[in-house]
N, C-alpha and C. Protein backbone atom coordinates (compact mmCIF):
# COMPACT_ATOMS: atom_id res chain seq x y z
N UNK A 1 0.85 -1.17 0.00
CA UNK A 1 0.00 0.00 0.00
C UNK A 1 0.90 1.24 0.00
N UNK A 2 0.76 2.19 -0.80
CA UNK A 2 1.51 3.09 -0.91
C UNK A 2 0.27 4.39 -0.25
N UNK A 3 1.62 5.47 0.41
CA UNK A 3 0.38 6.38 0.97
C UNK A 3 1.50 7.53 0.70
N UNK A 4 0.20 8.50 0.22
CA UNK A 4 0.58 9.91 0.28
C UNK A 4 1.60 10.65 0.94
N UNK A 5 2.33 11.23 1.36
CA UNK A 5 2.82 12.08 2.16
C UNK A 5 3.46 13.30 1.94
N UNK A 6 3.15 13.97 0.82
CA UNK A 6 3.63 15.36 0.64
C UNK A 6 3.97 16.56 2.12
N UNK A 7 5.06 16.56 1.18
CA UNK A 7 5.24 17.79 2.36
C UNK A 7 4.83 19.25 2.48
N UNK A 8 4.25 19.69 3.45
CA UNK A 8 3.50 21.15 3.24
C UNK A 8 4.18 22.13 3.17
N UNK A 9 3.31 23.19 2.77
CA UNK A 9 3.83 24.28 2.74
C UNK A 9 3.99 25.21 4.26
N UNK A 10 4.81 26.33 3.96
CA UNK A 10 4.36 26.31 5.16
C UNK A 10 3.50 26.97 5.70
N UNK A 11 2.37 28.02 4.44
CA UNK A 11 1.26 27.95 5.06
C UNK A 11 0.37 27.03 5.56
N UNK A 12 0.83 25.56 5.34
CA UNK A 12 -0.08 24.33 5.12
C UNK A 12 0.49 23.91 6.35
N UNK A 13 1.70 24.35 7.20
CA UNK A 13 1.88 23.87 8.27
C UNK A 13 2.12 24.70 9.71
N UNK A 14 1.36 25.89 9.09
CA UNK A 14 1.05 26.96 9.91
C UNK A 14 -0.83 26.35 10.58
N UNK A 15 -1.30 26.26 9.86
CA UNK A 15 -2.47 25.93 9.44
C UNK A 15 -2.37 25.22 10.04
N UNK A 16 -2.20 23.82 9.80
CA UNK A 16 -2.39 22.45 10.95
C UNK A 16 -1.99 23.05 11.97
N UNK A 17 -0.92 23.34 12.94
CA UNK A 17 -0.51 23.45 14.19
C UNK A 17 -1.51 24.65 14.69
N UNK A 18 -2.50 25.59 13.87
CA UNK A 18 -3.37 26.26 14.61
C UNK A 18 -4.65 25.90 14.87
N UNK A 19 -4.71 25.13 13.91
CA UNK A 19 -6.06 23.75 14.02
C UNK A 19 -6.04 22.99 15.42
N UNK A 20 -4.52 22.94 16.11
CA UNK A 20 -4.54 21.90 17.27
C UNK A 20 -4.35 23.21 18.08
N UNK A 21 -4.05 24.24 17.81
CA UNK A 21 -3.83 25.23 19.03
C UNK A 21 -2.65 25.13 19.60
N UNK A 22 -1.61 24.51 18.98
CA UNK A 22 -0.16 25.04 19.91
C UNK A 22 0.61 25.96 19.48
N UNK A 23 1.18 26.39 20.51
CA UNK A 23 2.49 27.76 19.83
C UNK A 23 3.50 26.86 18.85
N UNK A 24 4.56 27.44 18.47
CA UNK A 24 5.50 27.21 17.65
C UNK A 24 6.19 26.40 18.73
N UNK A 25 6.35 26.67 19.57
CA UNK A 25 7.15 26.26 20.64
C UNK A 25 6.92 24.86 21.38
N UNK A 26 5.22 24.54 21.34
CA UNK A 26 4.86 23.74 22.11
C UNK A 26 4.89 22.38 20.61
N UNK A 27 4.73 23.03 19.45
CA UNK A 27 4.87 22.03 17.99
C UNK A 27 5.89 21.42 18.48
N UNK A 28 6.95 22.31 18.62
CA UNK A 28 8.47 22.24 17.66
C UNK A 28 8.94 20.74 19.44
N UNK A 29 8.59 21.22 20.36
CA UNK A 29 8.94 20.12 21.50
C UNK A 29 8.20 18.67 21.20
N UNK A 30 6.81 18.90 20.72
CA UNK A 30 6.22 17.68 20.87
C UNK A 30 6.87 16.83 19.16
N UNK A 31 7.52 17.63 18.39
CA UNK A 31 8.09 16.98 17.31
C UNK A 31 9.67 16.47 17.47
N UNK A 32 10.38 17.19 18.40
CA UNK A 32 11.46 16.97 19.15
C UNK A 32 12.51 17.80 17.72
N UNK A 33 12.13 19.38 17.82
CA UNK A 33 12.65 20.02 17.01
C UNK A 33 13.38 21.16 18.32
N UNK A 34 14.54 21.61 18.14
CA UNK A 34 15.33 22.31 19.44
C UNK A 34 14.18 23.60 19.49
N UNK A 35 14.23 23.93 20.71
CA UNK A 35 13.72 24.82 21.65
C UNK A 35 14.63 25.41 22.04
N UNK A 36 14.60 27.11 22.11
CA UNK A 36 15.93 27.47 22.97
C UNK A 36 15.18 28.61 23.59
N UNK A 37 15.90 29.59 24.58
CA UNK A 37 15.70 30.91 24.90
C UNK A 37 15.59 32.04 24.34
N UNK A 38 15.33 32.96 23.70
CA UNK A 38 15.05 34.17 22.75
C UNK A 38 15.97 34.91 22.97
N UNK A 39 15.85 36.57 22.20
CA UNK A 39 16.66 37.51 22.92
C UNK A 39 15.74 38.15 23.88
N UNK A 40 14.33 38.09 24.03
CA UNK A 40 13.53 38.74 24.40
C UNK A 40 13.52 37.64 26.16
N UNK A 41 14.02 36.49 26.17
CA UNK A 41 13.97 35.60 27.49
C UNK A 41 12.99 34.68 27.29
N UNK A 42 12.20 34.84 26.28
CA UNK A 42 10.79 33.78 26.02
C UNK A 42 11.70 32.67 25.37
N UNK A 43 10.28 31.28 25.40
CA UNK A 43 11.18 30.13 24.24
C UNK A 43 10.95 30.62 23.04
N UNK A 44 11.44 29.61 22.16
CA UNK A 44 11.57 30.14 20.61
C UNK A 44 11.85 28.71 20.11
N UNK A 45 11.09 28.63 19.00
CA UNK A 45 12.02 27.70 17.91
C UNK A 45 12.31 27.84 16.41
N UNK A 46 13.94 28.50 15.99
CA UNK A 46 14.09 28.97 15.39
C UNK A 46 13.91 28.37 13.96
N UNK A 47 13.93 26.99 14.05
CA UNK A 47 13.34 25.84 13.06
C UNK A 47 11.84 25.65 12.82
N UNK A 48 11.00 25.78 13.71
CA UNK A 48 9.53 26.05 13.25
C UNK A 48 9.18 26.89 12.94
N UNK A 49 10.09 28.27 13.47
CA UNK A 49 9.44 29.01 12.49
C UNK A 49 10.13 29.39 11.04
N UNK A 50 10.78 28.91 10.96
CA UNK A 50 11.82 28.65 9.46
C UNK A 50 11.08 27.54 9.36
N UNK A 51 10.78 26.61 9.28
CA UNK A 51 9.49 25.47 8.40
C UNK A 51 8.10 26.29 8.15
N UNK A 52 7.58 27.02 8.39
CA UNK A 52 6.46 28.06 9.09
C UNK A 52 6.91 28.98 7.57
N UNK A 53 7.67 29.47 7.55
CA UNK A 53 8.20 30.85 6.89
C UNK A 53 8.16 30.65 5.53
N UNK A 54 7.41 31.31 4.79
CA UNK A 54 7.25 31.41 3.60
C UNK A 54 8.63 31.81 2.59
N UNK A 55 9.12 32.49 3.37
CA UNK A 55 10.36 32.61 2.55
C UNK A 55 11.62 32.10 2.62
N UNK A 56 11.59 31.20 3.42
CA UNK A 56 12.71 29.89 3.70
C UNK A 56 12.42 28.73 2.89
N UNK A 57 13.65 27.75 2.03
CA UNK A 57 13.22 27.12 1.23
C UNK A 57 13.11 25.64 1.91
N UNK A 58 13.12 25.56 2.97
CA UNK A 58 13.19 24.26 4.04
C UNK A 58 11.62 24.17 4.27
N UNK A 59 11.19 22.75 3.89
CA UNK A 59 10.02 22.33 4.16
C UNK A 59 9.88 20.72 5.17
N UNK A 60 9.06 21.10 5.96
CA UNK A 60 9.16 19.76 7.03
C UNK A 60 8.35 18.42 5.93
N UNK A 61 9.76 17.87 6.05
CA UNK A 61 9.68 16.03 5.11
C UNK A 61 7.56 15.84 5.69
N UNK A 62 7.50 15.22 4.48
CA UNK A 62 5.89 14.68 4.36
C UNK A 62 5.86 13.38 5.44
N UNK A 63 6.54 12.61 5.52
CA UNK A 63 6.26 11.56 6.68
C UNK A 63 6.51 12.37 8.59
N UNK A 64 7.19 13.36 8.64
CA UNK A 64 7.39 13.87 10.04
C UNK A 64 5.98 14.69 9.95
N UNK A 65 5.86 15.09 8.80
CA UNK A 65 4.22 16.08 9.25
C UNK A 65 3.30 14.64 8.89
N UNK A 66 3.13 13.81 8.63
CA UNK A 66 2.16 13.28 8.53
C UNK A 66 1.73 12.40 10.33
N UNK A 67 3.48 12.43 10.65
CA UNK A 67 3.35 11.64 12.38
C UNK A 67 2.83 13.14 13.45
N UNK A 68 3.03 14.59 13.14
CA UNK A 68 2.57 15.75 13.74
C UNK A 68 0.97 15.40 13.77
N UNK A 69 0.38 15.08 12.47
CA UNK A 69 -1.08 14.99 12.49
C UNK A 69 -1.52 13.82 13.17
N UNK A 70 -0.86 12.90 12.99
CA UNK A 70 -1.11 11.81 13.88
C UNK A 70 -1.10 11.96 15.64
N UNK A 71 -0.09 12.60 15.94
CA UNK A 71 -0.25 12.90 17.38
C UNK A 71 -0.88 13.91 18.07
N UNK A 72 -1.31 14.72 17.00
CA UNK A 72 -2.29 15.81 17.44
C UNK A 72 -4.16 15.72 16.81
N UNK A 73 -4.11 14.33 16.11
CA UNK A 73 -5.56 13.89 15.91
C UNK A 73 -5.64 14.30 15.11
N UNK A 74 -5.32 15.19 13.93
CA UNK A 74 -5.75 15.53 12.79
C UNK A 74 -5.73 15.19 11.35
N UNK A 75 -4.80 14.29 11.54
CA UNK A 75 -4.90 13.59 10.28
C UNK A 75 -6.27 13.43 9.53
N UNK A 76 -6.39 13.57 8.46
CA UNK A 76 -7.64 13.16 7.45
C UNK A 76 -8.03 11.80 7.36
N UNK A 77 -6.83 11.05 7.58
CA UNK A 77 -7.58 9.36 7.39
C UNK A 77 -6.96 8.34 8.51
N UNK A 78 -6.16 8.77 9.32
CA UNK A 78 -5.61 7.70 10.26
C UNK A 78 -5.77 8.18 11.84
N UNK A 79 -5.84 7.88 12.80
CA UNK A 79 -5.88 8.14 13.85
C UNK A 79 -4.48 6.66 15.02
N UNK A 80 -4.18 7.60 16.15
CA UNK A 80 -3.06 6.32 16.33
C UNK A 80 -4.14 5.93 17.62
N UNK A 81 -4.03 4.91 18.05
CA UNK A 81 -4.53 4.09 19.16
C UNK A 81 -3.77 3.43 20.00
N UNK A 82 -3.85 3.44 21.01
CA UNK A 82 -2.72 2.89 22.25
C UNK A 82 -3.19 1.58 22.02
N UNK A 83 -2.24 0.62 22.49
CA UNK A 83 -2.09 -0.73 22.84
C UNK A 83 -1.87 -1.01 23.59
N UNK A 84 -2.30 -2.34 24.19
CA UNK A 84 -1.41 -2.67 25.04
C UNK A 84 0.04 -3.86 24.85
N UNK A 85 -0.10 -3.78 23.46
CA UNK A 85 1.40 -4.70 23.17
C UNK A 85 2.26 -4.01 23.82
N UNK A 86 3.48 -5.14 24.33
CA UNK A 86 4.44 -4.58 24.74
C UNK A 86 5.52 -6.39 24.41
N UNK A 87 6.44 -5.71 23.27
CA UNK A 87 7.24 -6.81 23.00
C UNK A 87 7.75 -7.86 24.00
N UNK A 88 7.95 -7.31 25.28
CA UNK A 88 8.52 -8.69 26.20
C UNK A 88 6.96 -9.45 26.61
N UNK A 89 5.94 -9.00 26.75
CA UNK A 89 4.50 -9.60 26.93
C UNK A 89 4.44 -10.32 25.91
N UNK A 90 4.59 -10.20 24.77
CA UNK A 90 4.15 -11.27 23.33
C UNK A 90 4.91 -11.89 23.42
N UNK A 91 6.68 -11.84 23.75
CA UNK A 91 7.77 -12.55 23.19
C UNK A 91 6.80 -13.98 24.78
N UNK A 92 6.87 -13.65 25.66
CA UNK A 92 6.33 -14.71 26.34
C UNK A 92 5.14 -15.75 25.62
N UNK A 93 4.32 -14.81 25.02
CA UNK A 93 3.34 -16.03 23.89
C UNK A 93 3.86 -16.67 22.97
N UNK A 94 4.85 -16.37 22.40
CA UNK A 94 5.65 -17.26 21.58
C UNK A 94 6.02 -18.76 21.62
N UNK A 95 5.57 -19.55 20.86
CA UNK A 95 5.44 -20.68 21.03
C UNK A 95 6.96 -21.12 21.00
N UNK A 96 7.73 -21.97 21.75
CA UNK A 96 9.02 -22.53 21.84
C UNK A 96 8.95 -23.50 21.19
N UNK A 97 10.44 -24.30 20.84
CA UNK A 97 10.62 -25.29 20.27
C UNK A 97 10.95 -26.07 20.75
């Protein structure tokens, strides 16, 4: 199965992250993009908003925004669901020889 994943623009990824309501700041942590201190003393992330920025030619890869929509529920066709797999629990069901 092959699936979509274009990468947005970055009005297209301005857009999603205001759809979920986080700052640039609170994106850029839950994507594990650096966070630092400003000159102003606030956080900042100088990479989201350079992915964000229309006039920067850096666009966030189509599979990392497609896992952003996934963890913030917005995806158009997939949603993620907790499990309770946990590899050492199954490796015990494993039938021996």
């Amino acid at each position: 199965m092959q699936m979509e994943m274009p990468s947005p623009s970055g009005e297209e990824l301005k857009a999603a992250r205001l759809k979920t309501g986080l700052s640039q700041v609170e994106a850029a942590a839950l994507m594990g993009y650096p966070v630092q201190t400003g000159s102003r003393g606030g956080l900042q992330s100088r990479t989201w908003q350079a992915l964000e920025s229309t006039g920067d030619p850096r666009n966030m890869p189509g599979p990392v925004f497609a896992l952003f929509q996934l963890l913030t529920g917005t995806h158009a066709e997939f949603v993620l669901v907790k499990s309770d797999f946990t590899p050492a629990a199954n490796a015990a069901q494993l039938p021996t020889d």
